[in-house]
Protein backbone atom coordinates (compact mmCIF):
# COMPACT_ATOMS: atom_id res chain seq x y z
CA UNK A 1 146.44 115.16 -129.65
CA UNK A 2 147.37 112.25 -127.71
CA UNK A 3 144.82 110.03 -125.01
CA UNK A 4 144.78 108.77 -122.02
CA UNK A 5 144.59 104.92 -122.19
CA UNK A 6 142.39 104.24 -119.29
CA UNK A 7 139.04 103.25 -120.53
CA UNK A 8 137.34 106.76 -121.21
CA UNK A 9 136.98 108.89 -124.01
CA UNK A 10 138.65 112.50 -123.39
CA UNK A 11 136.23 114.75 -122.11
CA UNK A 12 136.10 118.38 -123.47
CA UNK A 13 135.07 121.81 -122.30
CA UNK A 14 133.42 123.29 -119.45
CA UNK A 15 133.03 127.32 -120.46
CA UNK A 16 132.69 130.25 -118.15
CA UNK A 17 131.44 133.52 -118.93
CA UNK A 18 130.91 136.45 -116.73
CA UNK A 19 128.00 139.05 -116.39
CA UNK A 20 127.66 141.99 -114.29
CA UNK A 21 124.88 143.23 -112.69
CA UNK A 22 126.73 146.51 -111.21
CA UNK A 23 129.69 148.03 -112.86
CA UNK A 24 131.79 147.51 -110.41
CA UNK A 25 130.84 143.94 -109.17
CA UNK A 26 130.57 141.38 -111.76
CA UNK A 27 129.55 138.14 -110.88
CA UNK A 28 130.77 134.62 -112.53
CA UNK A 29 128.32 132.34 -114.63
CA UNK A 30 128.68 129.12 -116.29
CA UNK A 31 126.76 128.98 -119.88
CA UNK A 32 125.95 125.60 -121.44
CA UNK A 33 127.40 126.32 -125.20
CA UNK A 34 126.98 123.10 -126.77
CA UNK A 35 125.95 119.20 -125.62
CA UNK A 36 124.48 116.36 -127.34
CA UNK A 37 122.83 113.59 -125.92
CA UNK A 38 121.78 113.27 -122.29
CA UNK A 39 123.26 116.16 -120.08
CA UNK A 40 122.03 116.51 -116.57
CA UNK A 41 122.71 119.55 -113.63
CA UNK A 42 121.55 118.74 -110.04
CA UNK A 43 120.94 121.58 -108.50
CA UNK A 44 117.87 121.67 -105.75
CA UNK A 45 116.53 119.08 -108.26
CA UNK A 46 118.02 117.25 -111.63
CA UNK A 47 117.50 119.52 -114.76
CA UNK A 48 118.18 118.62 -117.98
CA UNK A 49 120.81 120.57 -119.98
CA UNK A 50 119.86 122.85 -122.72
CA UNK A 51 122.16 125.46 -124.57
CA UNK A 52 122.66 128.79 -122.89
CA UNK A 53 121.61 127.49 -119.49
CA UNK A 54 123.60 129.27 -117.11
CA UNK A 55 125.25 127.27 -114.36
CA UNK A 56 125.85 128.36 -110.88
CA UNK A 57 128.33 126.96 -108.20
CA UNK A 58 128.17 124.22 -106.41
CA UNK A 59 126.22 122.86 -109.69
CA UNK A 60 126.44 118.98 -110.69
CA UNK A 61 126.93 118.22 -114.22
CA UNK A 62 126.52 114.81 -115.78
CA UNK A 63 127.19 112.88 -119.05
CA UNK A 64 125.34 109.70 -119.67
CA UNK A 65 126.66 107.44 -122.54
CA UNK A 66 127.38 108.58 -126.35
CA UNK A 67 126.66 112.42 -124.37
CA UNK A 68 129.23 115.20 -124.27
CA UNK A 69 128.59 119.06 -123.02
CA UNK A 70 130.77 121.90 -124.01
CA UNK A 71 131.31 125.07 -121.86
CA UNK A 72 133.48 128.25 -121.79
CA UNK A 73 134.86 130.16 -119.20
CA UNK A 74 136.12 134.05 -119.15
CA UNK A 75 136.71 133.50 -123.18
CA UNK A 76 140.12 131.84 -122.76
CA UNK A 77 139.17 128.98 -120.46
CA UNK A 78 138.08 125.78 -121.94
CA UNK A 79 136.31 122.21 -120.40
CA UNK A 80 135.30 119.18 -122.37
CA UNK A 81 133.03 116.64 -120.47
CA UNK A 82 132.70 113.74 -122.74
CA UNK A 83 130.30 110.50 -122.02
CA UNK A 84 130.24 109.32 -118.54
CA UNK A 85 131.61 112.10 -116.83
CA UNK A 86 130.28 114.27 -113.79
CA UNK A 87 131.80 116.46 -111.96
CA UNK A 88 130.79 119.67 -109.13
CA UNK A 89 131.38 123.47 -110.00
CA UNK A 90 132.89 125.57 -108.04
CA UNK A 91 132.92 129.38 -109.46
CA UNK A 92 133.86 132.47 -107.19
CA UNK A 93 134.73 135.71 -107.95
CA UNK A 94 135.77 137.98 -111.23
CA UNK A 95 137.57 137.16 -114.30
CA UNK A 96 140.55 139.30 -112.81
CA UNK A 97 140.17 137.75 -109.11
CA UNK A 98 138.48 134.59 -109.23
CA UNK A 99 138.76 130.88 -108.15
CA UNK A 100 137.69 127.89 -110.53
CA UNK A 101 137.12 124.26 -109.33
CA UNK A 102 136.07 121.36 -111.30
CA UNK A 103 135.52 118.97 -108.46
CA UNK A 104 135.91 115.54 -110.89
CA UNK A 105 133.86 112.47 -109.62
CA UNK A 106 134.94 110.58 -112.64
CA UNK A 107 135.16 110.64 -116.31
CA UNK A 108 137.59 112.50 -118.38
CA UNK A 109 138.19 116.21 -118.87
CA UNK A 110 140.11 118.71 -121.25
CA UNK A 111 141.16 121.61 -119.77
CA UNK A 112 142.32 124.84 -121.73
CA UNK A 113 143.52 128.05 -120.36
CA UNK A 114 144.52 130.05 -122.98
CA UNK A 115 145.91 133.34 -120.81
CA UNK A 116 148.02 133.13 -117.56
CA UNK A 117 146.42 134.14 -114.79
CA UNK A 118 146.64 136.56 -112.36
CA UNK A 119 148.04 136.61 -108.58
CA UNK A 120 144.51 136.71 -107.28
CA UNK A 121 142.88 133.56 -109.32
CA UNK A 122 143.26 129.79 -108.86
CA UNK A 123 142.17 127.43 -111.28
CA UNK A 124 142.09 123.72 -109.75
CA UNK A 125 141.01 120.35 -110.89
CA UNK A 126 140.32 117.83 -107.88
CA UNK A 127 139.82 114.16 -108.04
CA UNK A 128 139.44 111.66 -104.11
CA UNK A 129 143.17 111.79 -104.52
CA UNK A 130 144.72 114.80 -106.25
CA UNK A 131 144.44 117.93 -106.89
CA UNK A 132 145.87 119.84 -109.61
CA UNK A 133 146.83 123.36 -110.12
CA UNK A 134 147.15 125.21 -112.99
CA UNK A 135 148.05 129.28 -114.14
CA UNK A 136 147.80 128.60 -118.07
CA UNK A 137 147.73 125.47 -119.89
CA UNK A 138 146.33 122.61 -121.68
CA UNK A 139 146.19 119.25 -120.11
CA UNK A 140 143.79 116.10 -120.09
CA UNK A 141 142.95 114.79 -116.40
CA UNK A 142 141.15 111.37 -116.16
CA UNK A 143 139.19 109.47 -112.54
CA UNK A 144 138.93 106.21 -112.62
CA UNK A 145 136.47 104.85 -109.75
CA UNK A 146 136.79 101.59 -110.76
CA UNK A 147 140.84 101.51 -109.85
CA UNK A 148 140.57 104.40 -108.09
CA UNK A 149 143.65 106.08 -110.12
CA UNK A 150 144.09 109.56 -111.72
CA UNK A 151 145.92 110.13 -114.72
CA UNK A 152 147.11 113.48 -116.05
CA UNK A 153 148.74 114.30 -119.55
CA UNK A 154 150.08 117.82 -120.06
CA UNK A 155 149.74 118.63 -123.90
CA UNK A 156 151.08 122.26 -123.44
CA UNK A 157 152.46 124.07 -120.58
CA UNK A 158 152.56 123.15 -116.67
CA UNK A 159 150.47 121.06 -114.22
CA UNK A 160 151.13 121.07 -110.58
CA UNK A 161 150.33 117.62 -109.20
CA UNK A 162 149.35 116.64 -105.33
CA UNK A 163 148.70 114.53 -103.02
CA UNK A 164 148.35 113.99 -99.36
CA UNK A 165 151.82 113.71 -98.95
CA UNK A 166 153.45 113.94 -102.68
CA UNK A 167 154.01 116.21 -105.58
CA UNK A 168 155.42 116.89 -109.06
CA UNK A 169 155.25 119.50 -111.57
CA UNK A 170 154.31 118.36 -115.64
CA UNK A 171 155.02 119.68 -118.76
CA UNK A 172 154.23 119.09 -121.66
CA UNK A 173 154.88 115.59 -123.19
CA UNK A 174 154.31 114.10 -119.60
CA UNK A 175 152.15 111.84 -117.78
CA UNK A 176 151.03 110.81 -114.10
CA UNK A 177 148.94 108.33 -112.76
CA UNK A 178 148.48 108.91 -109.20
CA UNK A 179 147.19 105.84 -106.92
CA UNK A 180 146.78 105.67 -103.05
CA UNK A 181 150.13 105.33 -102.83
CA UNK A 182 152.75 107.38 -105.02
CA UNK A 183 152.23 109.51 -108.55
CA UNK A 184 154.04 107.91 -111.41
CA UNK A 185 155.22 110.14 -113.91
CA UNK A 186 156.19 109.14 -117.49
CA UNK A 187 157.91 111.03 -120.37
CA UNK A 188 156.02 110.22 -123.68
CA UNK A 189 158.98 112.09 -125.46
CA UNK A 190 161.76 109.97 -123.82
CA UNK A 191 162.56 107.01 -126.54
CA UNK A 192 165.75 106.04 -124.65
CA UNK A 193 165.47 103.62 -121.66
CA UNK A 194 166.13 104.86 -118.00
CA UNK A 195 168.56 102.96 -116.06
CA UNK A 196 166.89 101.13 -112.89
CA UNK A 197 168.97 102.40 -110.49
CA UNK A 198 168.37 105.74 -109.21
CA UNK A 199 171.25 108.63 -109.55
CA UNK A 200 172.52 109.45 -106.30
CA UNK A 201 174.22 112.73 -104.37
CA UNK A 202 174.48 116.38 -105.62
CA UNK A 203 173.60 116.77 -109.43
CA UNK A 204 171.68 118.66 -112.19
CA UNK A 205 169.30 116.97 -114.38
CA UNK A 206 167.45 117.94 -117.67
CA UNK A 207 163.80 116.87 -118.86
CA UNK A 208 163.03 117.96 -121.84
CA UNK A 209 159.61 118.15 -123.27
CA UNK A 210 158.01 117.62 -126.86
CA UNK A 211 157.45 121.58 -127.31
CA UNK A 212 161.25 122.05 -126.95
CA UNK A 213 160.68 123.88 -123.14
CA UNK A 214 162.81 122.04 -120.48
CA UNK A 215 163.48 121.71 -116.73
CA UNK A 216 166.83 121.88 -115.13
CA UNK A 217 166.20 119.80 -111.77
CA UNK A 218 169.13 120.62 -109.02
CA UNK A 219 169.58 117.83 -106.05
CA UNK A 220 171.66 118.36 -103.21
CA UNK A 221 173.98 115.41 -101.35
CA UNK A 222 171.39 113.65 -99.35
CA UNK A 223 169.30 113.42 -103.41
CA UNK A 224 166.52 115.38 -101.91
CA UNK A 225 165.16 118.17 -105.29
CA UNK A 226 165.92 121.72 -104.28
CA UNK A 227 165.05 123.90 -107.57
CA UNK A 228 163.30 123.27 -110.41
CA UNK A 229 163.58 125.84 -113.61
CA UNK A 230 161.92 125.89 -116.44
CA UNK A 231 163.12 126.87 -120.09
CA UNK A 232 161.36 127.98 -123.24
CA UNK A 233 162.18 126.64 -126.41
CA UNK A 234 164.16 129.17 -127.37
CA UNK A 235 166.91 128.64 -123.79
CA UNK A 236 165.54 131.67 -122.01
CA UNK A 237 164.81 131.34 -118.39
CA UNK A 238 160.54 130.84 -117.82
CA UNK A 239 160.22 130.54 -114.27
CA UNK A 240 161.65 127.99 -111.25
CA UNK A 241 160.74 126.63 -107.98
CA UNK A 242 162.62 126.42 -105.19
CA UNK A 243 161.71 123.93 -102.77
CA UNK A 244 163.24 123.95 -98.43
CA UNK A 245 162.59 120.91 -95.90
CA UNK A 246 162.84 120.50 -92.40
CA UNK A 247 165.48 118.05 -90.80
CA UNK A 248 163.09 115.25 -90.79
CA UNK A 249 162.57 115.78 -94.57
CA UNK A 250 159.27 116.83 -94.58
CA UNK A 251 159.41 119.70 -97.57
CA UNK A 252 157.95 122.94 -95.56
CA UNK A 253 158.13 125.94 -98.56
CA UNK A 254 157.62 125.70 -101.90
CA UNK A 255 158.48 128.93 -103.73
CA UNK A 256 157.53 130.15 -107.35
CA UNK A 257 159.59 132.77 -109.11
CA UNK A 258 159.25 134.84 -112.27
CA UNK A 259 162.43 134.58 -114.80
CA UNK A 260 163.72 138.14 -113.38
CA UNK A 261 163.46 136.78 -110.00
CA UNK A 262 160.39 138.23 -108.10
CA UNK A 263 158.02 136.01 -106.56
CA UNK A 264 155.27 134.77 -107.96
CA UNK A 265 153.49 132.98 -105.34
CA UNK A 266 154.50 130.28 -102.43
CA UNK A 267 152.86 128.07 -100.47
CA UNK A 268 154.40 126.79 -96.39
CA UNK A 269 153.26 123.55 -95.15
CA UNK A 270 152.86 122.34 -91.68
CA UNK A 271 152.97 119.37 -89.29
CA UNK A 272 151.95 117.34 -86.72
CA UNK A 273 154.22 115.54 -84.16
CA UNK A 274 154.04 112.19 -86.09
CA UNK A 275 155.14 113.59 -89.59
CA UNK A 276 151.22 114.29 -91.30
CA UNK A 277 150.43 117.56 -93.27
CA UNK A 278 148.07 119.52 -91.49
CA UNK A 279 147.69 122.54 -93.29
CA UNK A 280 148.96 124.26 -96.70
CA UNK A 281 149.30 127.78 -96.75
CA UNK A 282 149.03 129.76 -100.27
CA UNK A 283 150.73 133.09 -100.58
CA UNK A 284 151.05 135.60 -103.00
CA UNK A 285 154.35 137.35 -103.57
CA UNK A 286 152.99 139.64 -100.69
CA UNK A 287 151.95 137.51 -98.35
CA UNK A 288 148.27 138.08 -98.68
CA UNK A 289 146.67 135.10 -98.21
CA UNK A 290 144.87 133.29 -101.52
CA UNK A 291 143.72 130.09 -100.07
CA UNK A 292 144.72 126.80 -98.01
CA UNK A 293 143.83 123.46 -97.01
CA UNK A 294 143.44 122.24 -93.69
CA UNK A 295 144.01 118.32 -92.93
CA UNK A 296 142.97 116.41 -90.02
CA UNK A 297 143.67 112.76 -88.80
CA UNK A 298 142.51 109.80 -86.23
CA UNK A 299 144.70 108.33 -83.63
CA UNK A 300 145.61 105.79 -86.28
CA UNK A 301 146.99 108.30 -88.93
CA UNK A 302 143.88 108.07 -91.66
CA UNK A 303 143.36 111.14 -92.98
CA UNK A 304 139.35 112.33 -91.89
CA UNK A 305 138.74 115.66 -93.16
CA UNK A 306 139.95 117.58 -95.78
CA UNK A 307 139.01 121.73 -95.84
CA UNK A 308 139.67 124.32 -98.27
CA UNK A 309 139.53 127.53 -96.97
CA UNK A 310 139.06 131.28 -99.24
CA UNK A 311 141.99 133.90 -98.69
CA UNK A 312 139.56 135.37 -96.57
CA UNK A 313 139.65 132.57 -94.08
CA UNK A 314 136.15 131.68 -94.98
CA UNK A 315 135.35 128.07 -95.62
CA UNK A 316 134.78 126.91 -98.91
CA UNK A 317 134.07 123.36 -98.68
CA UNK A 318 135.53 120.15 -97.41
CA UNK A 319 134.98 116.59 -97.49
CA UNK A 320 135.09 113.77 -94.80
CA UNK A 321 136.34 110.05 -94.90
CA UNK A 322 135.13 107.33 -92.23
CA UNK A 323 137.13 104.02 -92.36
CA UNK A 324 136.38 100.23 -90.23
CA UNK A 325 138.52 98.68 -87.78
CA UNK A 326 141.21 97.20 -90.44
CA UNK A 327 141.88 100.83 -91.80
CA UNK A 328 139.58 100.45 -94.67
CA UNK A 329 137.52 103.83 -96.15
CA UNK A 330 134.63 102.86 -96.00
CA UNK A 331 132.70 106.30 -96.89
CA UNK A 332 133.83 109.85 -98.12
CA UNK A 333 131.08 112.58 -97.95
CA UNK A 334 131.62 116.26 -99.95
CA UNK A 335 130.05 119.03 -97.98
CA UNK A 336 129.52 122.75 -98.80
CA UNK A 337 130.78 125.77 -97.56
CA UNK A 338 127.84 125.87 -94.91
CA UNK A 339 128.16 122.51 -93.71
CA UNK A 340 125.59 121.30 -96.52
CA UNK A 341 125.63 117.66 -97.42
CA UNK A 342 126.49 117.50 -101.42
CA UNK A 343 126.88 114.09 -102.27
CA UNK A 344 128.50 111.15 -100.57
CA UNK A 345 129.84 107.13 -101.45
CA UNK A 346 130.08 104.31 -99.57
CA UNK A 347 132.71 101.44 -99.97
CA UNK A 348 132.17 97.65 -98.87
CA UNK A 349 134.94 95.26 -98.68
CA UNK A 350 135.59 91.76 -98.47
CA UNK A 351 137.41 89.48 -96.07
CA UNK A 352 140.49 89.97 -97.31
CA UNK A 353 140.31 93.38 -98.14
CA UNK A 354 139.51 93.78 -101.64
CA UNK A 355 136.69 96.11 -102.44
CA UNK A 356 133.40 94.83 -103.58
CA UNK A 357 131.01 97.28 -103.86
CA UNK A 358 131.30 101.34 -104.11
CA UNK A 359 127.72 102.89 -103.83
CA UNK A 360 127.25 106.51 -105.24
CA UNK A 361 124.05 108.67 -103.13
CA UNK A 362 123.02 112.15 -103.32
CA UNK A 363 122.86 114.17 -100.32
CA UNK A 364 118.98 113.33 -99.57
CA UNK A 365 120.43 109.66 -99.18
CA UNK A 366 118.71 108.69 -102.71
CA UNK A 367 121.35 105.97 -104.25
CA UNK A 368 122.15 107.40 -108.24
CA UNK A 369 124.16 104.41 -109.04
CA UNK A 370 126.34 101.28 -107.70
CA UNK A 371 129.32 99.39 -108.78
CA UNK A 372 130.30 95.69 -108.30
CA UNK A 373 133.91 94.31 -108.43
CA UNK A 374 134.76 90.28 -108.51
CA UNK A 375 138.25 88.80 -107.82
CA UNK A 376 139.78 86.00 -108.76
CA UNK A 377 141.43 82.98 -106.73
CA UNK A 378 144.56 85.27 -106.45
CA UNK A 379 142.69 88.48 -105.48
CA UNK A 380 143.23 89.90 -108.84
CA UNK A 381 140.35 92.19 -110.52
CA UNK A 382 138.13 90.22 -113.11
CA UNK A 383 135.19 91.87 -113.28
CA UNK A 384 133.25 95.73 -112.92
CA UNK A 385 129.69 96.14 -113.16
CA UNK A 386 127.89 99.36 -113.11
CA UNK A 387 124.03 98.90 -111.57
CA UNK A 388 121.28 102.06 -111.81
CA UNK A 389 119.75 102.94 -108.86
CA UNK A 390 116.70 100.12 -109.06
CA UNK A 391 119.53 97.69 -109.83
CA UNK A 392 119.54 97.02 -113.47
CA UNK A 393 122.61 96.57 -115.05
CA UNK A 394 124.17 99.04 -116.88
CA UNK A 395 127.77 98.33 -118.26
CA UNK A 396 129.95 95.80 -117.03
CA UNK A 397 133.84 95.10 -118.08
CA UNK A 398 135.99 92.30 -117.85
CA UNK A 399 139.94 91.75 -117.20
C-alpha cells in the first residue's frame, strides 16, 4: 500500500458500530477497538481513551506521538488515526440512513468502506479546504497545517474532491493535493510523460487506473468536461457523471448515474451576481433532499461562513473565517449545530504576508497548542516549531 509523502505516518481506522435501544430506532455509536499510546476524546472535558469506550458525535479524538487508535463503523467502515492526528465526529442516523463526518484538523487518515452505500447515507471527510465524498472505497487523506495543503490517494475505488470553487473525481492509482488555490491531481500509474500543452476543442480522453477500471472523459469545443464514465476492469459500464454550466461557465448540475441509466443522486449549485457559490444542493434520484452547504461572503469576496445543513433543513454545523484589512484569515472558528463554540485557530502574519504563527484554542478560549514558522531572506519557509500550551517546545522541522 502506497504513502503519502508529506511528513505523517498514515493514519488508520476510526470504527462505528450501532446499538438500538428500540427496535425500530437504532441509534449510531462509535467504539474505541484498539489504541496504543496516548489517545485523548474531548468531550465536556478531555478523557483518556480506553478500549470499548463508546464515542458520541461531535466527539474530539486525539493522537499524541508514537500513539495510534483504531475504530470500526457499521462492520464495513474502517478509520486509522495514526500519531499526531485529531479530528471531530460527526455520527447521525442508522446504518441504512445515516451521515458520517470525520471533520480532520490534521494528521493522516485511512478510510475503508467496504459496502456501497445507500441513497440516504453520506460519508464525508473534511479538511479547512476540502471536502471529500465517498459511497464505497478505500483512500488515504492527509492535513497539513503547517502548508496548509491536503493530499488524497485513492487505493481502490472513487473519491469526490472539492473545493470552494473546484472539483475532481479519483480513482484508484491517483493523487491530489489541494492548496488555497487549485487541486493537483497526479496519476501514480502513468510512466509516460504528459505533454505541457493542454489538448484543446471537442475530444474523448481515457485515464486508466492501476486496478484496470478507467474513465472516459468527453469535452466539448470551448474544452469545458461534460461526462465522465467510469469502467470496470472487465470494459463494462460502472457509472458516469454528467456535468451542465451556465453561460458564464460557472458548472450549475452535476449528475450521477447508475450503468443502466437511472439516477443515482445530483447535486445544483447556485450563485451570486459576482460569480461565488452560495449554496450546493444534494438530491437523491427523487429529489428528496439529503443535505447542502450554504456559503456566504464580505463585500470583498472572502468567503465568511460555511453551513452544512441535514435533508431536513436542520443545521448541522458550520464554521466561520474573519480576515484583516490586506485579505489575510486571520481566524476560523467550528461551531455546532446549536450555535455552540467547538474549537477555533487564530493566524498572525507578518509584514509581508507570510504567516508566522497559527494558534490552536478550545472553545472555553484555553490555547491546546501553537505553531511558529520562520522565513528566509526570500520569503521562503525554513523553519516549523510546534509549542504546548505553557510554551515548551515540542517538535520543530527544518527546510
Amino acid at each position: 500500500m502506497k504513502k503519502i509523502s508529506i511528513g505523517l505516518v498514515i493514519v488508520m481506522a476510526v470504527s462505528m458500530i450501532f446499538s438500538g435501544c428500540k427496535k425500530e430506532e437504532v441509534y449510531r455509536v462509535v467504539k474505541i477497538n484498539h489504541f496504543e499510546g496516548e489517545v485523548t476524546v474531548l468531550r465536556d472535558e478531555k478523557m483518556n481513551a480506553f478500549e470499548g469506550l463508546q464515542l458520541i458525535s461531535e466527539d474530539t479524538v486525539e493522537t499524541g506521538e508514537s500513539s495510534t487508535v483504531e475504530l470500526l463503523a457499521d462492520s464495513d467502515k474502517h478509520i486509522l488515526a495514526e500519531e499526531n492526528t485529531k479530528f471531530v465526529l460527526k455520527a447521525t442516523g442508522t446504518e441504512k440512513s445515516g451521515n458520517i463526518t470525520i471533520n480532520l484538523l490534521y494528521g493522516t487518515s485511512l478510510i475503508e468502506i467496504e459496502n456501497k452505500l445507500s441513497e440516504e447515507s453520506y460519508f464525508e471527510v473534511t479538511t479547512p479546504n476540502a471536502t471529500l465524498s465517498v459511497r464505497g472505497t478505500t483512500f488515504e487523506v492527509n492535513y497539513d497545517e503547517e502548508t496548509e495543503t491536503t493530499s488524497v490517494e485513492v487505493i481502490e475505488g472513487v473519491v469526490a474532491v472539492e473545493t470552494e470553487d473546484k472539483s475532481e473525481e479519483l480513482t484508484a492509482g491517483k493523487t491530489a493535493v489541494v492548496t488555497a488555490d487549485e487541486i493537483v491531481v497526479e496519476d501514480k500509474s502513468e510512466d509516460e510523460e504528459k505533454s505541457e500543452e493542454e489538448p484543446k476543442g471537442p475530444r474523448t480522453e481515457r485515464e486508466d487506473n492501476e486496478d484496470g477500471t478507467y474513465y472516459i472523459r468527453e469535452y466539448d469545443a470551448d474544452n469545458i468536461l461534460i461526462k465522465s464514465s467510469h469502467y470496470k476492469s472487465d470494459d463494462t459500464l460502472d457509472y458516469y457523471y454528467i456535468y451542465k454550466y451556465d453561460s458564464d461557465g460557472n458548472k450549475i448540475k452535476t449528475s450521477s448515474y447508475n450503468a443502466d441509466g437511472t439516477l443515482d443522486w445530483y447535486c445544483i449549485y447556485e450563485y451570486d451576481s459576482d460569480g461565488n457559490k452560495i449554496k450546493t444542493n444534494y438530491y437523491n434520484a427523487d429529489g428528496t433532499f439529503k443535505y447542502y452547504w450554504t456559503d456566504e461572503y464580505d463585500s470583498d469576496g472572502n468567503e465568511i461562513k460555511e453551513s452544512r445543513y441535514k435533508n431536513d433543513g436542520t443545521l448541522d454545523f458550520y464554521r466561520t473565517y474573519e480576515y484583516d484589512s490586506d485579505g489575510n484569515k486571520i481566524k476560523e472558528s467550528y461551531y455546532k449545530d446549536d450555535g455552540t463554540l467547538n474549537y477555533y485557530y487564530t493566524l498572525e502574519y507578518d509584514s509581508d504576508g507570510n504567516k508566522i504563527k497559527t494558534s490552536f484554542y478550545y472553545a472555553d478560549g484555553t490555547l491546546d497548542f501553537y505553531r511558529t514558522y520562520e522565513y528566509d531572506s526570500n520569503g521562503k519557509m525554513i523553519k516549523v516549531s510546534r509549542y504546548n500550551e505553557y510554551g515548551t517546545l515540542e517538535s520543530s522541522q527544518t527546510f
